[in-house]
Protein backbone atom coordinates (compact mmCIF):
# COMPACT_ATOMS: atom_id res chain seq x y z
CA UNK A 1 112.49 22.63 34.52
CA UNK A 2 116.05 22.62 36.38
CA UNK A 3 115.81 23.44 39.81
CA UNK A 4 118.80 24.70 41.12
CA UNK A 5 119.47 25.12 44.98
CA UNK A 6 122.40 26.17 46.55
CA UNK A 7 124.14 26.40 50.21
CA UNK A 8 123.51 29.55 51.26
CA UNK A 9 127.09 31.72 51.70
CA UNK A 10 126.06 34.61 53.69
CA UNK A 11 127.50 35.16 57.23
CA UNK A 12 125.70 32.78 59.53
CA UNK A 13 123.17 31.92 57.12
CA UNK A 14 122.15 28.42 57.64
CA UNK A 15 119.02 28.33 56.16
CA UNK A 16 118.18 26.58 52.63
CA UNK A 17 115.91 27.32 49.81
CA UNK A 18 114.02 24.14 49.91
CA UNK A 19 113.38 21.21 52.52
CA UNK A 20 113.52 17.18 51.25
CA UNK A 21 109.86 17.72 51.03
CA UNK A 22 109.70 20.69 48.99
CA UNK A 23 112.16 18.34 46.64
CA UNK A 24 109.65 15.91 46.55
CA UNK A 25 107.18 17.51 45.54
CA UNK A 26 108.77 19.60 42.84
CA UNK A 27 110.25 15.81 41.79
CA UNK A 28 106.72 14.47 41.28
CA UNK A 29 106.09 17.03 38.91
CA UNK A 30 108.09 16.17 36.73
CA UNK A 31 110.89 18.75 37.34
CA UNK A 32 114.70 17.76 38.08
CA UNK A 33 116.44 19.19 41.48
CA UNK A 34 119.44 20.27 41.86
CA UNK A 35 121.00 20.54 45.52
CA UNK A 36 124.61 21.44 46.33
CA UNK A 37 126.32 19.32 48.72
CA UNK A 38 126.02 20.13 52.38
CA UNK A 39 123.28 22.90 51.66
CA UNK A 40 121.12 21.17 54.32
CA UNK A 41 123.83 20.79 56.95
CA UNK A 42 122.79 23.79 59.01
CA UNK A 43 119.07 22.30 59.66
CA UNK A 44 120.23 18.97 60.22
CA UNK A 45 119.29 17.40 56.39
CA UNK A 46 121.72 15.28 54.67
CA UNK A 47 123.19 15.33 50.96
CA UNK A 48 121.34 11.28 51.30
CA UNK A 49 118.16 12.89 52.52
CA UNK A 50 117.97 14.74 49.44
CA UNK A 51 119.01 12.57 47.00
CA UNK A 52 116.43 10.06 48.79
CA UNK A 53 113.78 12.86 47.78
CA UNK A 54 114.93 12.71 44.31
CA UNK A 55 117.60 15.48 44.14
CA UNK A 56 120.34 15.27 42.73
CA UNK A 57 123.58 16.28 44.98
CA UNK A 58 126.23 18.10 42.79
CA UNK A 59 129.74 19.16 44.15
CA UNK A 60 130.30 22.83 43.36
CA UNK A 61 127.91 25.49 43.03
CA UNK A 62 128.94 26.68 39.87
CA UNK A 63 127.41 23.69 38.59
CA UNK A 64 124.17 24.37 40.40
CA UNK A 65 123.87 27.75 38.47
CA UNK A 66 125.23 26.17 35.32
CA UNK A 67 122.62 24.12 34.91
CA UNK A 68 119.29 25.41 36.76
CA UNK A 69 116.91 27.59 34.49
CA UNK A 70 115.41 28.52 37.96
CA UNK A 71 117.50 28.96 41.00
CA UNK A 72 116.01 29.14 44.00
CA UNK A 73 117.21 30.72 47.43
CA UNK A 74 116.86 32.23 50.99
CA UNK A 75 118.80 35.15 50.67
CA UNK A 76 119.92 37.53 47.78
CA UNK A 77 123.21 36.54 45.56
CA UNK A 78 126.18 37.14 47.05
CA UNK A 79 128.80 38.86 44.58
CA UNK A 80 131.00 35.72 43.85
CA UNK A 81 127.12 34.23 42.79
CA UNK A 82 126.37 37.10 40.64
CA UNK A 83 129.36 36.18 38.37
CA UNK A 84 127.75 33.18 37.88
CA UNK A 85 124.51 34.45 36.51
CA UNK A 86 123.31 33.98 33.07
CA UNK A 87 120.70 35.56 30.90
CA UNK A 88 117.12 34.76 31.29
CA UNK A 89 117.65 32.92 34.37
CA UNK A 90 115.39 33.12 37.35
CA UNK A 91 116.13 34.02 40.80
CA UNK A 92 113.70 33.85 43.35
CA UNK A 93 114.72 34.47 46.61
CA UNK A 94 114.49 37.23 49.37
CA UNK A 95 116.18 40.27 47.36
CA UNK A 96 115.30 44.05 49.62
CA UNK A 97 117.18 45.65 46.51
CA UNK A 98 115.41 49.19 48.17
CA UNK A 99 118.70 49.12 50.10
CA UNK A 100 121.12 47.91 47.71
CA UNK A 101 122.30 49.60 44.48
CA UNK A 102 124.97 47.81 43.95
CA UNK A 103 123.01 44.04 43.73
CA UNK A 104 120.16 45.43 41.82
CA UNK A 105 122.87 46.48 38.95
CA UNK A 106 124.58 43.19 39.03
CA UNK A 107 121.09 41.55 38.43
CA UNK A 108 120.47 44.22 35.60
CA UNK A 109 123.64 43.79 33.99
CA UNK A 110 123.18 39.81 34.74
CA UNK A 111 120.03 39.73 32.64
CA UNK A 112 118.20 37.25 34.98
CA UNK A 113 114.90 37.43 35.90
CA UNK A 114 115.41 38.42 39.47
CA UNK A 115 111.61 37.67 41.77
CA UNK A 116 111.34 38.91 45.27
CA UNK A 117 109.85 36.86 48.30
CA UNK A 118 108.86 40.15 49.52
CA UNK A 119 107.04 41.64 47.19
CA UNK A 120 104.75 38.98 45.96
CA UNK A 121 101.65 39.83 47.80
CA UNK A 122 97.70 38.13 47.96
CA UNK A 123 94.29 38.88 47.94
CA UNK A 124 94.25 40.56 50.81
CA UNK A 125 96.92 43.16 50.07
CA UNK A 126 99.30 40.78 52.52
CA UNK A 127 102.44 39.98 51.69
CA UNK A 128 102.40 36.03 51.95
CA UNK A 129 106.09 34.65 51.28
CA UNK A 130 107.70 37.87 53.88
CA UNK A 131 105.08 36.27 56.72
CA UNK A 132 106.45 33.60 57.89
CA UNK A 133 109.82 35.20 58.43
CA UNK A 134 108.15 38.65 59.67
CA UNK A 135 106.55 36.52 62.37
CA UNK A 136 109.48 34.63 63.05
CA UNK A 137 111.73 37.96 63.21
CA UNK A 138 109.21 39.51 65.50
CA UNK A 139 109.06 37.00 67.59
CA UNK A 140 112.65 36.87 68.18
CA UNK A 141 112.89 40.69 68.39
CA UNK A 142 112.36 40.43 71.77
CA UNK A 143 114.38 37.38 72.58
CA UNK A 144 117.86 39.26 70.81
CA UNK A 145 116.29 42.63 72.51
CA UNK A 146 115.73 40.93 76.09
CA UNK A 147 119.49 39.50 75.90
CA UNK A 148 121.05 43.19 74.72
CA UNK A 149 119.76 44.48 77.69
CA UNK A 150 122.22 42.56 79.97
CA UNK A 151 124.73 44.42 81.35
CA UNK A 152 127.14 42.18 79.70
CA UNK A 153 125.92 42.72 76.42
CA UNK A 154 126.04 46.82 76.90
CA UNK A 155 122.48 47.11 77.74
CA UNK A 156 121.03 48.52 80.95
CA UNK A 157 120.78 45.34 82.59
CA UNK A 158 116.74 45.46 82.90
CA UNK A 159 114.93 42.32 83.57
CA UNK A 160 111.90 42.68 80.58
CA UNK A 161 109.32 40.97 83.14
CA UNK A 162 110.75 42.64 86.54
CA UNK A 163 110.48 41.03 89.42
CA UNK A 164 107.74 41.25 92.50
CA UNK A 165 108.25 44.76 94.06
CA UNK A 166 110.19 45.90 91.07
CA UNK A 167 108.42 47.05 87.97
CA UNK A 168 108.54 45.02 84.12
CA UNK A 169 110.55 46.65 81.69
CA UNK A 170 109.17 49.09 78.92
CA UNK A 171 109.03 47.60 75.31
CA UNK A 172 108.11 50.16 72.29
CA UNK A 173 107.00 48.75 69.15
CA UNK A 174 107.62 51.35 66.07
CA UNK A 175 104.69 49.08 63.56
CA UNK A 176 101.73 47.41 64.16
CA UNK A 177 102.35 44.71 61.45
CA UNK A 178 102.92 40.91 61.05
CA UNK A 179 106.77 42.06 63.09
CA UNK A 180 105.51 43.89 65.87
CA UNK A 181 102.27 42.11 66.57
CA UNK A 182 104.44 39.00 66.87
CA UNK A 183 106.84 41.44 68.77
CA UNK A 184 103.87 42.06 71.04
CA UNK A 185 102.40 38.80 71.96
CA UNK A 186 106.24 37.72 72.86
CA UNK A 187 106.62 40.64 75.03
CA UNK A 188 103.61 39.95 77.16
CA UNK A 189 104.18 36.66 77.79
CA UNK A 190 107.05 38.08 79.04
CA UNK A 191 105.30 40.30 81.30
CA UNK A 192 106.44 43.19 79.71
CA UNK A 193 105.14 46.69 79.48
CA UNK A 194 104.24 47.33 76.00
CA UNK A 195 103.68 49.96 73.58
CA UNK A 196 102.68 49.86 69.84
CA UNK A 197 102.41 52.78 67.64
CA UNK A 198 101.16 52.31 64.30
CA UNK A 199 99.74 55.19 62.26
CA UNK A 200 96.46 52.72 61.20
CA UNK A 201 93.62 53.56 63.81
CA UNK A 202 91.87 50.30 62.33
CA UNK A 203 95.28 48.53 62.97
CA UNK A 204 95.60 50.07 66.41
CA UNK A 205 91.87 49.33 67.44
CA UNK A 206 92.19 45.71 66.01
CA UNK A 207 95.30 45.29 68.61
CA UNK A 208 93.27 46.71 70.93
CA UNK A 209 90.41 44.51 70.92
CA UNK A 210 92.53 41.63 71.26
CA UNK A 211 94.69 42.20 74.04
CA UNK A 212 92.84 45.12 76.42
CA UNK A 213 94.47 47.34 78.84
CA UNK A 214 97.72 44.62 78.59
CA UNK A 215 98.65 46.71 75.76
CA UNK A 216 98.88 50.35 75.30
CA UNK A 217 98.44 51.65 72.11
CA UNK A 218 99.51 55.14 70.25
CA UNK A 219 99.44 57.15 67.35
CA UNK A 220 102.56 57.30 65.71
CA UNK A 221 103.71 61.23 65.56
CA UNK A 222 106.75 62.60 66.08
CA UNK A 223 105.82 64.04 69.07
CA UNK A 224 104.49 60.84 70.61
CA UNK A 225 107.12 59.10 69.33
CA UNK A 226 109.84 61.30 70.99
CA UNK A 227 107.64 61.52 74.33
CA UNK A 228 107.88 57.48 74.34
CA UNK A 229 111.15 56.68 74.00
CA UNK A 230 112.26 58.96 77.03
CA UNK A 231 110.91 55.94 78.98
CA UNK A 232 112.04 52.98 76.59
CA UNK A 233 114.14 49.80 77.54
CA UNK A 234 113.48 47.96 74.51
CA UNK A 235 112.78 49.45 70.73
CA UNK A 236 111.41 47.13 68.38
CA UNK A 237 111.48 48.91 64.51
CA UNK A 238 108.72 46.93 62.74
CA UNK A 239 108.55 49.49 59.82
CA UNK A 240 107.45 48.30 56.07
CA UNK A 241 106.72 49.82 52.83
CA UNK A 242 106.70 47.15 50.81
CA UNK A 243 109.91 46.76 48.16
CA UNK A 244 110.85 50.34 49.16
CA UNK A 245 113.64 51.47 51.78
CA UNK A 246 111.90 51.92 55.46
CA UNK A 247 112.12 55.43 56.45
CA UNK A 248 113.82 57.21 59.46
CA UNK A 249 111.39 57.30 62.40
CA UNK A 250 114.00 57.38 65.22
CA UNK A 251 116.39 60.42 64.34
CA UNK A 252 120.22 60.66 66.47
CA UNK A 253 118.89 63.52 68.29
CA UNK A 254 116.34 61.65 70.17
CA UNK A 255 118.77 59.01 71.20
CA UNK A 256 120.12 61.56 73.75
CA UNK A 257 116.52 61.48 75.71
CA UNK A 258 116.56 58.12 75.87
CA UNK A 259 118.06 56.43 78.94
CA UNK A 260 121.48 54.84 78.66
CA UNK A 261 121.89 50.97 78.02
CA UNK A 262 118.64 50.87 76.43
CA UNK A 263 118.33 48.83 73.49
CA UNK A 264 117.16 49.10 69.58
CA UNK A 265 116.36 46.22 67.38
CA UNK A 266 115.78 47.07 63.95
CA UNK A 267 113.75 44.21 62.03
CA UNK A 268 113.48 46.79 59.29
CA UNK A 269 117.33 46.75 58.68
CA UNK A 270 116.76 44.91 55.30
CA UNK A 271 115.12 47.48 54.08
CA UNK A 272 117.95 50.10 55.14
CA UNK A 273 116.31 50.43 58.31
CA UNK A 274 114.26 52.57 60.51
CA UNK A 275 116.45 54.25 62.75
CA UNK A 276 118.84 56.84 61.48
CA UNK A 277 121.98 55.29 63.57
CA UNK A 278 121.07 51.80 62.22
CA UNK A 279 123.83 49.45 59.70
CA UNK A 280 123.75 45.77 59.38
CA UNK A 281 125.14 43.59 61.55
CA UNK A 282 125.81 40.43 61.25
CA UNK A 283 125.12 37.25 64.00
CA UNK A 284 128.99 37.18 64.62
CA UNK A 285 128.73 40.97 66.22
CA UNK A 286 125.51 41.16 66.60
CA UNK A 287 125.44 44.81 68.41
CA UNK A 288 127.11 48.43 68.51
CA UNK A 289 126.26 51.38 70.82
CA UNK A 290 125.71 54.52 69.78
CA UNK A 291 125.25 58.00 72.30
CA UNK A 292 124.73 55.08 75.11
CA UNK A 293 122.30 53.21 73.48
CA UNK A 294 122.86 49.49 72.14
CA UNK A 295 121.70 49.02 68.60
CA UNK A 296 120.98 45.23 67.11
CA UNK A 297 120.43 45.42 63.55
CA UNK A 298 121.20 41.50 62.17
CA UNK A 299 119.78 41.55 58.58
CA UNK A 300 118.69 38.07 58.61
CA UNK A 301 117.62 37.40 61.79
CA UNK A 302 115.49 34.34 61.45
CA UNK A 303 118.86 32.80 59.73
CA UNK A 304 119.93 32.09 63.80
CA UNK A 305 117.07 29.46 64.08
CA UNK A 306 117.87 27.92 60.38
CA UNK A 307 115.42 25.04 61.25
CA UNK A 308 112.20 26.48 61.96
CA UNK A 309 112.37 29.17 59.60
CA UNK A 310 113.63 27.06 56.85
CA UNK A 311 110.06 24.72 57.32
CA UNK A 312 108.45 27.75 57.66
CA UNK A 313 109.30 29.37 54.41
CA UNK A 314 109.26 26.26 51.98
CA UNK A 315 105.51 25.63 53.14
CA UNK A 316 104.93 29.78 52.06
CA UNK A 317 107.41 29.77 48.63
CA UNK A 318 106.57 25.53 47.22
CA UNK A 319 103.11 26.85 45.97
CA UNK A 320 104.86 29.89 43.51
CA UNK A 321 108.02 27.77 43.02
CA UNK A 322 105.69 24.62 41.56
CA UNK A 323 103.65 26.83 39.18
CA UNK A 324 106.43 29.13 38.16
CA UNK A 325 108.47 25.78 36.57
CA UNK A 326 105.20 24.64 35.41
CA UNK A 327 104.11 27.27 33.46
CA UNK A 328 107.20 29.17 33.23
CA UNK A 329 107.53 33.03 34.61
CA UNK A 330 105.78 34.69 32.09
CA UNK A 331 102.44 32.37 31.68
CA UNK A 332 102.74 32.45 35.80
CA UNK A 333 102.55 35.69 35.91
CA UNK A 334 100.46 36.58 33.63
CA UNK A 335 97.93 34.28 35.14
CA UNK A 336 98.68 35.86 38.63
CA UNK A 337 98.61 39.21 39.02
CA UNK A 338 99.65 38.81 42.56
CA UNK A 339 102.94 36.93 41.34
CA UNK A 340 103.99 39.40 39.22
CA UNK A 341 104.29 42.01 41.50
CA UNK A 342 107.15 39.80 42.56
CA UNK A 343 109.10 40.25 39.50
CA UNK A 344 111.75 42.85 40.58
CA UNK A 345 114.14 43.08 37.49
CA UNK A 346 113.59 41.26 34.40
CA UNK A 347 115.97 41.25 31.84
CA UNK A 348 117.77 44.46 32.58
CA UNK A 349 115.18 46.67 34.05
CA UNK A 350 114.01 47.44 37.18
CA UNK A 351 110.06 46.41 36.95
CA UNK A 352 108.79 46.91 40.52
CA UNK A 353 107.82 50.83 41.17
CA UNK A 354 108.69 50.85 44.80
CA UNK A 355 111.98 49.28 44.22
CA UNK A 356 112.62 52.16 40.87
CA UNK A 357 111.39 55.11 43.44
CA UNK A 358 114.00 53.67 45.91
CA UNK A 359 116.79 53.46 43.55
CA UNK A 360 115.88 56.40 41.26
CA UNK A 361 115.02 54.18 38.25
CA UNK A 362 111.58 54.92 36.89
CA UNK A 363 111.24 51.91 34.85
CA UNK A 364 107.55 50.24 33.65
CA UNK A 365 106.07 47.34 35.10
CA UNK A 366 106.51 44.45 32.68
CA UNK A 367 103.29 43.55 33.05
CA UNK A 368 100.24 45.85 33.25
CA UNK A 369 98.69 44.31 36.52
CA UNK A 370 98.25 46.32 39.16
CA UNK A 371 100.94 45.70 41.88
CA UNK A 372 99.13 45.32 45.10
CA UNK A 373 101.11 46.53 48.16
């Protein structure tokens, strides 16, 4: 199969859809690689270091979609990539159509085969290719939160850990997922006061067993919601439904209890978001304020630390990428349920319920495995 990966062209996206290694391996397979030129730049790989793999480095990346039956990415086409889409063609790449009409109709209208990072899911329920990048988001949730808090940024200008004889800042985590557990552990080390709600009692008492009275954890209500902020510094949203848009925990109203220069981070932003005053932002202007309170709401985060996360997700995506140009999409899925729940729009269609509820399609699966989510 033809492999086709090129340079990602979304604002301050610097990641890439596959490492030398992931080349490599795809290479001694049998299958031919196709890199654009400078697609690497941004984690420090060279056009040489590919072609040294066994890629082969073309100019333009017209040519890269020309050619590949299977292109593979970090984040979802950009419109001047859509037009160069052809029928039957996979993408697979990170897509969050639940928040975007408009891209799920150019894939329709496309005809590709369009499969989502983050919706293929495992054994376990988990969802294994949006992990790496959930942990890596969650982690830096605090980092981007800690630094809006500055004065000079708009925030407050709260110190997270506080300082002997003056009290650690309050963190609130809206999830007790892969995001804000890695939220969590970041904001303790810190020294941080922290806060999780989750609305999974086995979810809560699993956080609880692991990190004691250093974390407080809640029920998520409105009411306890609403009664938490009030004392907020830092608001993580850490909100999933898998393939479908996040919903609206954090309402304007509230934002007016809340004290002035805190700070909201919504991880969930991909997804539409979880906060009602949340839009994307991108890593050039990173923040906004709303009623007093800063609002960070970058939808790729981990695309600010382009190395680690690009590692990170080749070592998650090489294992589906080798077996769907082995076997091809449809024996791949067939063979793996879990795959197929990945498959987002095939051909004109919307196949992946949560995505159709989110859009208002209602649309069949292609395939009659169950989706797990």
């Amino acid at each position: 199969m033809n492999i086709g990966v090129p340079k990602e062209i979304k604002n301050q996206e610097y990641r890439v859809g596959l490492t030398p290694g992931g080349v490599r391996e795809l290479v001694g397979y049998g299958h031919r690689v196709l890199v654009e030129t400078g697609a690497g730049a941004g984690i420090g790989v060279s056009d040489a270091d590919y072609q040294h793999a066994g890629a082969i480095v073309l100019a333009q990346a017209e040519a890269i979609f020309a050619e590949a039956d299977m292109i593979v990415k970090v984040k979802e086409p950009q419109p001047i990539e859509c037009q160069f889409l052809r029928p039957g063609q996979i993408i697979f790449t990170y897509l969050h159509l639940a928040a975007d009409l408009a891209l799920a109709e150019r894939l329709m209208n496309a005809g590709v085969v369009a499969i989502a990072y983050e919706t293929i899911t495992d054994h376990k329920g988990g969802l294994p290719l949006l992990q790496p990048m959930s942990e890596i988001a969650g982690r830096m949730s605090i980092q981007v939160g800690a630094t809006a808090l500055e004065k000079t940024h708009g925030g407050a200008g709260v110190l997270l850990p506080g300082v002997p004889g003056v009290p650690p800042g309050h963190v609130v985590i809206i999830g007790g997922g892969v995001v804000g557990t890695q939220a969590a552990r970041v904001a303790l080390g810190l020294g941080a006061q922290v806060t999780v709600l989750d609305k999974s009692l086995v979810r809560l008492a699993e956080l609880d067993a692991h990190y004691g009275a250093r974390l407080q954890t809640l029920y998520s209500t409105t009411e306890n919601l609403e009664n938490i902020l009030i004392g907020a510094d830092l608001v993580i949203g850490a909100v999933l439904i898998p393939g479908a848009s996040a919903p609206k925990l954090v309402r304007r109203d509230m934002l007016a209890h809340m004290r002035p220069g805190s700070v909201l981070v919504d991880v969930a932003i991909d997804q539409g978001g979880c906060f009602e005053t949340s839009r994307a932002t991108t890593h050039d202007q990173p923040t906004y304020i709303v009623d007093n309170i800063v609002h960070y709401a970058v939808a790729n985060m981990p695309g600010a630390v382009p190395n680690t996360s690009t590692y990170a997700l080749t070592h998650a995506t090489l294992p589906y990428i080798i077996r769907l140009a082995n076997l091809g999409w449809r024996d791949a899925a067939r063979q793996d349920p879990h795959l197929s729940a990945g498959i987002n729009i095939c051909k004109g269609q919307i196949k992946h319920p949560a995505v159709a509820g989110a859009l208002g399609k209602h649309t069949k699966p292609y395939f009659n495995f169950p989706i797990l989510v």
